[in-house]
Protein backbone atom coordinates (compact mmCIF):
# COMPACT_ATOMS: atom_id res chain seq x y z
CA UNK A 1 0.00 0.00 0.00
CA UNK A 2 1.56 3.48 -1.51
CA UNK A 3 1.37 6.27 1.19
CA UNK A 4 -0.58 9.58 0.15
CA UNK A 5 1.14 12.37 2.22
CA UNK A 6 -1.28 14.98 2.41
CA UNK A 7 0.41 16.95 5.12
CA UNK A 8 2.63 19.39 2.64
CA UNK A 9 3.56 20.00 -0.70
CA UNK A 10 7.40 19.80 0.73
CA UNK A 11 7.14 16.55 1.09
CA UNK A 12 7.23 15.88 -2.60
CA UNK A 13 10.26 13.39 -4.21
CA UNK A 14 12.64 14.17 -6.93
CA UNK A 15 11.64 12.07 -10.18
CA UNK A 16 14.26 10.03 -11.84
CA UNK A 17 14.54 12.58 -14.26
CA UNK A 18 15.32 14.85 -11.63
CA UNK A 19 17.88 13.02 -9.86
CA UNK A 20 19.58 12.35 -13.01
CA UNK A 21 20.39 15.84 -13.95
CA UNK A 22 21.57 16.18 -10.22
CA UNK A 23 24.28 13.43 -10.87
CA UNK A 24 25.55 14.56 -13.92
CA UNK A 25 25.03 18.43 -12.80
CA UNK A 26 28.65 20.94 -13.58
CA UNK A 27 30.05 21.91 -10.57
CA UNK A 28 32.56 24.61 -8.77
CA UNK A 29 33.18 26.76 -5.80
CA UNK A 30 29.59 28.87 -5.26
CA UNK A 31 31.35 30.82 -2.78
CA UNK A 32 33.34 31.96 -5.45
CA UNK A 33 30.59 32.36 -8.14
CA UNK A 34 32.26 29.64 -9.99
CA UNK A 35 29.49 26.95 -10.08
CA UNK A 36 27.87 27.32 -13.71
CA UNK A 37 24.46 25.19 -12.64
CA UNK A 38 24.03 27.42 -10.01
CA UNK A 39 24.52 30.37 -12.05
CA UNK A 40 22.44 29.27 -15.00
CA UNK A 41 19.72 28.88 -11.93
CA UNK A 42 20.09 32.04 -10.91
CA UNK A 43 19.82 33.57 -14.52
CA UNK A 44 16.96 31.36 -15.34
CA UNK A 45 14.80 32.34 -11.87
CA UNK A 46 15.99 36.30 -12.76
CA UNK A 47 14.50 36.08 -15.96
CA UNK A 48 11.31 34.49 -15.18
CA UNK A 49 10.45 36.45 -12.36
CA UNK A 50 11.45 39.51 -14.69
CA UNK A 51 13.93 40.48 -11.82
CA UNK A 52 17.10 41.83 -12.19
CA UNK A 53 18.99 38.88 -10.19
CA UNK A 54 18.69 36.12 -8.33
CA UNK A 55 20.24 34.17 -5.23
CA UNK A 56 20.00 30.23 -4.40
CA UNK A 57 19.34 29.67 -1.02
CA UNK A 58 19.20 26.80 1.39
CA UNK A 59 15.62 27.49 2.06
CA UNK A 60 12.72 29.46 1.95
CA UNK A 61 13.56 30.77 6.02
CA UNK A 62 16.64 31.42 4.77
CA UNK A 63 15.88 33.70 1.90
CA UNK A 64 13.30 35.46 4.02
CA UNK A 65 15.64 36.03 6.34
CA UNK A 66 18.13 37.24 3.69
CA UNK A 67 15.35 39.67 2.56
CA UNK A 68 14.69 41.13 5.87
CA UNK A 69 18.24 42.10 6.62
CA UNK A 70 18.83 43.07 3.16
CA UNK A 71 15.94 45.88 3.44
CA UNK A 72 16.11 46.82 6.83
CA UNK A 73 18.94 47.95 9.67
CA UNK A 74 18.91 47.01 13.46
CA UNK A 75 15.82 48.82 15.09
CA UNK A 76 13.88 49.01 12.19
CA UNK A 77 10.82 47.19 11.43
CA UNK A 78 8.56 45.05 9.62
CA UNK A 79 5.04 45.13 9.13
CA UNK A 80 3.40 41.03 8.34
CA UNK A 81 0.69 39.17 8.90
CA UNK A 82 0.02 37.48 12.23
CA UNK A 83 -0.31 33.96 10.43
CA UNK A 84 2.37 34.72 8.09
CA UNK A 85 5.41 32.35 7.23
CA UNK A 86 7.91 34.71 7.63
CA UNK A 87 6.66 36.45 10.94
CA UNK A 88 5.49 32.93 13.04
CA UNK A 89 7.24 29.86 11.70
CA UNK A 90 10.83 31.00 10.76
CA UNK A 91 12.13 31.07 14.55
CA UNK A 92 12.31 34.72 14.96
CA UNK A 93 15.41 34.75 12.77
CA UNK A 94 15.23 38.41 11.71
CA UNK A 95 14.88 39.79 15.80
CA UNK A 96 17.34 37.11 16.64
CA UNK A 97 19.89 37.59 14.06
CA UNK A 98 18.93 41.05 12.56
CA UNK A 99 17.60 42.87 15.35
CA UNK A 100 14.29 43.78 13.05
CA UNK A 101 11.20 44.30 15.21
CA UNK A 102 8.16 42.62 13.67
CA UNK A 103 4.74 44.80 13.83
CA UNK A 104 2.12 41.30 13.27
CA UNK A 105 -1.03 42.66 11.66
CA UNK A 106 -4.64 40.37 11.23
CA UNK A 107 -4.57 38.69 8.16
CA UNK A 108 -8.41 38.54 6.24
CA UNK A 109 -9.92 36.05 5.29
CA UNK A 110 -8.83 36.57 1.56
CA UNK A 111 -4.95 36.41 2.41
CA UNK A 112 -4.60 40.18 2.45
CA UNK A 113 -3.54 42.58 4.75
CA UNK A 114 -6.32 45.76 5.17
CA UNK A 115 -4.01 48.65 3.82
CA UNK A 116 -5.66 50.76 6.08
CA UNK A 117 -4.54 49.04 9.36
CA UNK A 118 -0.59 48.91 7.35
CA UNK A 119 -0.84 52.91 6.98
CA UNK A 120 -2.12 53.19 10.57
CA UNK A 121 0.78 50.81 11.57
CA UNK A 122 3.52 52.73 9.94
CA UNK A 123 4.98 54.34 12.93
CA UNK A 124 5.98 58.22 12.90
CA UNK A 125 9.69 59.53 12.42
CA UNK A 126 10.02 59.69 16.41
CA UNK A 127 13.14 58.38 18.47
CA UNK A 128 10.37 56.26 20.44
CA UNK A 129 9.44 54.38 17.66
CA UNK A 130 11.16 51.68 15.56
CA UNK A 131 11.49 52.78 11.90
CA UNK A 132 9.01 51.20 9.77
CA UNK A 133 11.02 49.77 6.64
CA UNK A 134 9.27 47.19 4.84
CA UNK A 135 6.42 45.57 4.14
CA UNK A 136 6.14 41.51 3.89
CA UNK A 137 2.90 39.70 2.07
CA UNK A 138 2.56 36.63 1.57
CA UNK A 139 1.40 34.51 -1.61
CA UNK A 140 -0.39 32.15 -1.59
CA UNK A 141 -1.41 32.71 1.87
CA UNK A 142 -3.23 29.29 3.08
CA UNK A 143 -3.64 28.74 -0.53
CA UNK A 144 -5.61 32.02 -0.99
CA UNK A 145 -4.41 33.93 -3.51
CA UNK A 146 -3.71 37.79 -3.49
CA UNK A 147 -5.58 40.00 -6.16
CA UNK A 148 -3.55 41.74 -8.86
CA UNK A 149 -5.62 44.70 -8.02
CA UNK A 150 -4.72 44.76 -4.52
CA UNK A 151 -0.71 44.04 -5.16
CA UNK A 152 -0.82 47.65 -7.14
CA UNK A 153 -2.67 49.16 -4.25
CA UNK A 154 0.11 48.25 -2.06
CA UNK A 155 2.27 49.24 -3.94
CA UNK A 156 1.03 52.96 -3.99
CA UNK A 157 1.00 52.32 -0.45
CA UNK A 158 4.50 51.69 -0.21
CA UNK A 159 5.78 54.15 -2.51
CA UNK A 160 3.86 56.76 -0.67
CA UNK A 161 4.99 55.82 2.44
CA UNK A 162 8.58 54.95 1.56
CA UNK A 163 8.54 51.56 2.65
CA UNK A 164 9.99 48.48 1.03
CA UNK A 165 7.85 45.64 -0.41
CA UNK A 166 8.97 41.67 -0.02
CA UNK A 167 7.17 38.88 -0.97
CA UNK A 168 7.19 35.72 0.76
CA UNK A 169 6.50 33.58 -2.57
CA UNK A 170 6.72 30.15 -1.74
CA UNK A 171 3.73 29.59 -4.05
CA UNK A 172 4.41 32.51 -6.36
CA UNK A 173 3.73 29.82 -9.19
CA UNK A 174 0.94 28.48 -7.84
CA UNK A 175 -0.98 31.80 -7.57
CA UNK A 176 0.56 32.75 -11.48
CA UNK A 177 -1.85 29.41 -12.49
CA UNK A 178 -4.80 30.08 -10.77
CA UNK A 179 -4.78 33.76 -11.91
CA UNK A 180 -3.68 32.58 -15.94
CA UNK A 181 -0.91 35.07 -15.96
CA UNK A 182 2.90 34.95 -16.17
CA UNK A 183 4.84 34.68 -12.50
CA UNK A 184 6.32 38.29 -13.52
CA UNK A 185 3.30 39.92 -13.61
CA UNK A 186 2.93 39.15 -9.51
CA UNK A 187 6.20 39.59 -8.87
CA UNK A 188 6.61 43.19 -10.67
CA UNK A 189 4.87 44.43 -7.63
CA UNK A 190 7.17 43.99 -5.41
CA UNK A 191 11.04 45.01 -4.52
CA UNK A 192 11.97 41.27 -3.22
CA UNK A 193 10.45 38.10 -3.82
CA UNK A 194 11.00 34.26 -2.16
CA UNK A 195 10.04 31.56 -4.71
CA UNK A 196 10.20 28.04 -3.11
CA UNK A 197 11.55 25.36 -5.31
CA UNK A 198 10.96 22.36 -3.16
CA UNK A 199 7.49 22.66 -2.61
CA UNK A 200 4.86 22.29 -5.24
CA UNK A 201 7.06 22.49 -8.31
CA UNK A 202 9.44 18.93 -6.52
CA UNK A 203 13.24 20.41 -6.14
CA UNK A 204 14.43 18.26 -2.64
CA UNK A 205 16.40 21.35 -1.62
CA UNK A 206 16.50 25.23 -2.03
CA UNK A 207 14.58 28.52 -3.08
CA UNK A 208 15.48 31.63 -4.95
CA UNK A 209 15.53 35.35 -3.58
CA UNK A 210 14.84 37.36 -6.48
CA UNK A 211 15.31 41.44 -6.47
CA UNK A 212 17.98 43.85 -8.10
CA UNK A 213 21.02 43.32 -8.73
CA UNK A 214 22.34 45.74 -5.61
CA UNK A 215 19.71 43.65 -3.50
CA UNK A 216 20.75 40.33 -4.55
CA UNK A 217 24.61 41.68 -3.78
CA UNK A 218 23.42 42.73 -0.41
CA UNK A 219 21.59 39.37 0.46
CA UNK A 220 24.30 37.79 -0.83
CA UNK A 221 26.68 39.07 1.59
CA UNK A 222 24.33 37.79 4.19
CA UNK A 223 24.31 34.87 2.89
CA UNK A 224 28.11 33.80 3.58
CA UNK A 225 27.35 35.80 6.72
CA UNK A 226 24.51 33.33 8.49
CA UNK A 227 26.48 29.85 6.58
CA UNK A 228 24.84 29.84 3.16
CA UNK A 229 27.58 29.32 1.03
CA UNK A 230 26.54 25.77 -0.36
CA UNK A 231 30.04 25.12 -2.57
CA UNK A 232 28.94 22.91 -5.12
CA UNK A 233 25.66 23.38 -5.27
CA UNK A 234 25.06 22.83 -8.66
CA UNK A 235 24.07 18.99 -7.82
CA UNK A 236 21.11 20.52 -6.48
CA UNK A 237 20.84 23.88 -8.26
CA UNK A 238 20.17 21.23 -11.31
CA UNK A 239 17.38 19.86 -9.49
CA UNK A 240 15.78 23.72 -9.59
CA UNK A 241 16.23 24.37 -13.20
CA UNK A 242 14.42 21.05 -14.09
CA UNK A 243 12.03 22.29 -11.39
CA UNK A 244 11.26 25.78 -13.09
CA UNK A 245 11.43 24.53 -16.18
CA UNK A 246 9.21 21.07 -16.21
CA UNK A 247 6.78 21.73 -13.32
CA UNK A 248 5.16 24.97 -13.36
CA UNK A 249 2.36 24.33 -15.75
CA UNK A 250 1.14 20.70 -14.40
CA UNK A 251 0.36 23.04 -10.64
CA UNK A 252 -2.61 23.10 -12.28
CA UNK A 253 -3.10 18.88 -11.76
CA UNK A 254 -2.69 19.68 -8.10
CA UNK A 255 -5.23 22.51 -8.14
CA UNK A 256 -7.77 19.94 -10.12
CA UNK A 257 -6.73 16.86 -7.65
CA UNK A 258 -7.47 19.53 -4.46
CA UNK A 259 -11.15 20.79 -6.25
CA UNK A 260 -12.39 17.27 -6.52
CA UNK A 261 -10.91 16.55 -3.28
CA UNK A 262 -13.27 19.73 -1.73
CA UNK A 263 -16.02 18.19 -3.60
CA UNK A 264 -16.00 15.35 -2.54
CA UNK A 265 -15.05 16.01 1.00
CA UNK A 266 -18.07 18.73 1.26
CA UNK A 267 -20.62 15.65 -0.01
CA UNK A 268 -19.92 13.72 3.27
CA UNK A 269 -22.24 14.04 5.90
CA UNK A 270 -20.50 15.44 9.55
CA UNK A 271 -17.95 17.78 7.37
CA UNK A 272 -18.65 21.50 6.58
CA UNK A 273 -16.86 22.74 3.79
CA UNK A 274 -16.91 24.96 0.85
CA UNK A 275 -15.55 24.10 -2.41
CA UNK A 276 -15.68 27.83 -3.59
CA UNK A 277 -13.03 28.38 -1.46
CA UNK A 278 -10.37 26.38 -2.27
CA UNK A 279 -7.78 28.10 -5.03
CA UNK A 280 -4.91 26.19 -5.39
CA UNK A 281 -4.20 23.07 -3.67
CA UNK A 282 -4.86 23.41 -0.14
CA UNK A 283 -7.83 22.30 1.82
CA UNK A 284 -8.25 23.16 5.64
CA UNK A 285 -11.05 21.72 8.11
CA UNK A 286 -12.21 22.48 11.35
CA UNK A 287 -12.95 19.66 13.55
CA UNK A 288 -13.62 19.15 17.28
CA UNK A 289 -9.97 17.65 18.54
CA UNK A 290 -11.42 14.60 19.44
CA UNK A 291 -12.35 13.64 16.03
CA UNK A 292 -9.50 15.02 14.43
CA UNK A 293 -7.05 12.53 15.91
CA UNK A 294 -9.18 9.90 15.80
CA UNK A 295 -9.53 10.62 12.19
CA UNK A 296 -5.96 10.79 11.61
CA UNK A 297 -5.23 7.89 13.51
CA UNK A 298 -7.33 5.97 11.25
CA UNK A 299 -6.10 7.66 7.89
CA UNK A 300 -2.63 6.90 8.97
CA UNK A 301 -3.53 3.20 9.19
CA UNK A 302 -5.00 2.95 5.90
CA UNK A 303 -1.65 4.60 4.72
CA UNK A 304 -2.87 8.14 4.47
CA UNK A 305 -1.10 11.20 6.41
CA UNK A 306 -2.66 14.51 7.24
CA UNK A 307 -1.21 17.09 9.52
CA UNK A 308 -3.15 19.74 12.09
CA UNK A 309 -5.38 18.60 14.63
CA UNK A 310 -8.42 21.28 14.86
CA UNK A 311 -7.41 22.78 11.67
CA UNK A 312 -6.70 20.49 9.19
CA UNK A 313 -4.95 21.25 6.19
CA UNK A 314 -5.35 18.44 3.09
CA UNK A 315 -2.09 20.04 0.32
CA UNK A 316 -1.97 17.93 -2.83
CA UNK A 317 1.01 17.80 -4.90
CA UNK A 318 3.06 16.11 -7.55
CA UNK A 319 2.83 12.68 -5.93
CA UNK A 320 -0.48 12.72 -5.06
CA UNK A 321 -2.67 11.21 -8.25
CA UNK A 322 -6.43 11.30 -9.15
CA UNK A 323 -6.69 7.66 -7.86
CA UNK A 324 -5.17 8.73 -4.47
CA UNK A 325 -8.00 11.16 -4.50
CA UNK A 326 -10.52 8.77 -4.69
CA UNK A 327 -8.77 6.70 -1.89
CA UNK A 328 -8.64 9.72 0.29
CA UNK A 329 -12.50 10.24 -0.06
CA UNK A 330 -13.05 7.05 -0.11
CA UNK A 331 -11.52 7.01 3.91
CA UNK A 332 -13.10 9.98 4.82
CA UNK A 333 -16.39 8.37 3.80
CA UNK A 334 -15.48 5.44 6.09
CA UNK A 335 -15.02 7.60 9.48
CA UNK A 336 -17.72 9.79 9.35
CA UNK A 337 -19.96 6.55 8.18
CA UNK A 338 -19.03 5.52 11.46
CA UNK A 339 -16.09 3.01 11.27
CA UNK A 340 -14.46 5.08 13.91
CA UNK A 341 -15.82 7.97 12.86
CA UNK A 342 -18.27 10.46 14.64
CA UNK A 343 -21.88 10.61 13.65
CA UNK A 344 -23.12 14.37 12.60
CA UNK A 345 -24.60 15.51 16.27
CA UNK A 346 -22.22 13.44 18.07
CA UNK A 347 -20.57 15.14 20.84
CA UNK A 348 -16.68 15.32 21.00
C-alpha cells in the first residue's frame, strides 16, 4: 500500500529525471561564483520572475531572512501578517539575528492585509518608535491567492509611504496558475520576492531570492554571513532548473486533484466545507480535537497522512494522483460513516 502524504507539498520526491540531472550536474566553488548550474539557476529564476537577479538559497527561512536584513537595519521594522510564514514559523530569525522588530497585523480572510490598518501601523519619524522599513505579504497565503488589483494598491501604499515591499512567494507559481498570468506579472509588484523550489514544483532542496542586482549583492553578503555558502551546489541547483522549467504548468493537476478533493469532502455528511473556497491546492477543516485525531489515527492506518489537529490542512502535490483522490475520499467516507468515525450531532 503506496502512502498519500497529504500533510505538505514539501514533502514531494525528486523524479528520476530529476535526480539524473543532479548526478551529472557541472560543478565549482559557489562561494566563489564559480558553479555554472548554479549560475544558470540564478539567470533562469531572474529572468522568469522579470527580476534583475537572483540568489540560491538553502531554504525558503533562509531567503526570508536574507530579505529582511537586506531591506532593513537594526531597530527598524517590519510590518506582516500574524499567520504569516515569515513572521510565526521562521524562529524569529530576523529579531534574533537582525535585530528587526516585527509589527504582526490580522490577516483577512482573503490572504490580504487591510491597507488601512498597514498605513495606521507605519509608525511616525520619532526616536520612540522603531522605523518602519518594509512591508512583507505573503502569496499564496493558506492557498488564498492575493488580487492583482490589490498588489498595485500596495504598492502605492508603499511608494507613498517609503517603505519596502517583499514577498514571501513560496507559491508565487501556484498563484501565477490560478490567476492565468505569467509569474512576472505578480512579482513586478514587489522590490523582493522568495520563490520556493521544493514545494509544489518537486526540487528536494532550495529557493530563490529574487530582487535587483544591488539587493541580490546585499543578500548575498548575508548569505556567507549566516552559513549559506553551499560550494557545489550545482548537484542541487540542477534539481531547480528542471524544477522551473518542467513543473510549473502541471500546478494546475494539483489545483484539479485539491477541487475534486473539496467536492467530494463537502458531499460527506458530519464535514462542513466549501468548495468555492479552495484556489490552489490546499484544503483546511475544522474539527472538534477529538475527532481530528481519531480521524488521523485511522487515515494513517490505511496509509494516508494529514497534519493539524483542529485545523486540518489536506495540500496535494506532484505525488499525489487522481486515484489517491478517490482513496482519500473514499476514507473519509469510512469515518464519518461511522467506522471510527463520529456521527453528525455526536458530541466530541
Amino acid at each position: 500500500m503506496n502512502i498519500i502524504d497529504l500533510r505538505s507539498d514539501t514533502v514531494t520526491r525528486p523524479s528520476p529525471a530529476m535526480r539524473a540531472a543532479m548526478a551529472g550536474a557541472e560543478v565549482g566553488d559557489d562561494v566563489y561564483g564559480e558553479d555554472p548550474t548554479v549560475n544558470r539557476l540564478e539567470e533562469l529564476g531572474a529572468a522568469t520572475l522579470g527580476t534583475e537577479a537572483a540568489l540560491f538559497t538553502a531554504s525558503g527561512t533562509q531567503a526570508n531572512l536574507l530579505a529582511l536584513l537586506a531591506h532593513c537595519r537594526r531597530g527598524d521594522e517590519y510590518i506582516a501578517g500574524q499567520t504569516a510564514h515569515c513572521y510565526r514559523y521562521e524562529g524569529g530569525g530576523a529579531a534574533a539575528l537582525g535585530g528587526i522588530q516585527p509589527q504582526p497585523l490580522e490577516v483577512e480572510p482573503d490572504g490580504t492585509l487591510d491597507l488601512s490598518a498597514v498605513a495606521a501601523a507605519i509608525k511616525p519619524d520619532d526616536i520612540h518608535f522603531a522605523r518602519t522599513r518594509l512591508l512583507c505579504l505573503e502569496n499564496t497565503h493558506a492557498g488564498r491567492v492575493l488580487p492583482l488589483d490589490y498588489l498595485a494598491r500596495a504598492r502605492q501604499l508603499c511608494n507613498e509611504q517609503g517603505l519596502g515591499l517583499h514577498m514571501d512567494g513560496a507559491r508565487i507559481f501556484n498563484a501565477a496558475v490560478t490567476l492565468g498570468v505569467p509569474v512576472r506579472e505578480i512579482a513586478g509588484h514587489v522590490d523582493s520576492v522568495s520563490v520556493c523550489l521544493s514545494k509544489g514544483l518537486g526540487a528536494p532542496v532550495g529557493s530563490l531570492l529574487c530582487g535587483s542586482r544591488e539587493f541580490v549583492a546585499t543578500a548575498r553578503r548575508w548569505r556567507k554571513a549566516v552559513g549559506g555558502g553551499m560550494r557545489q551546489a550545482g548537484i542541487l541547483a540542477a534539481a531547480g532548473i528542471l524544477a522551473l522549467t518542467g513543473n510549473v504548468d502541471r500546478l494546475a493537476e494539483d489545483h484539479a486533484n485539491a477541487r475534486r478533493l473539496a467536492e467530494g469532502l463537502a458531499a460527506i455528511p458530519g464535514l462542513a466545507l466549501d468548495p468555492a473556497q479552495v484556489q490552489t491546492n490546499m484544503i483546511f477543516l475544522c474539527l472538534p480535537l477529538h475527532t481530528a485525531d481519531r480521524l488521523a489515527s485511522f487515515l494513517n492506518e490505511r496509509g494516508i497522512l494529514i497534519s493539524g489537529r483542529e485545523s486540518i490542512r489536506l495540500v496535494t502535490h506532484l505525488d499525489v494522483t487522481s486515484s489517491d483522490i478517490e482513496r482519500v475520499l473514499a476514507a473519509f467516507g469510512a469515518f464519518f460513516a461511522g467506522h471510527g468515525g463520529m456521527h453528525p450531532g455526536a458530541p466530541s
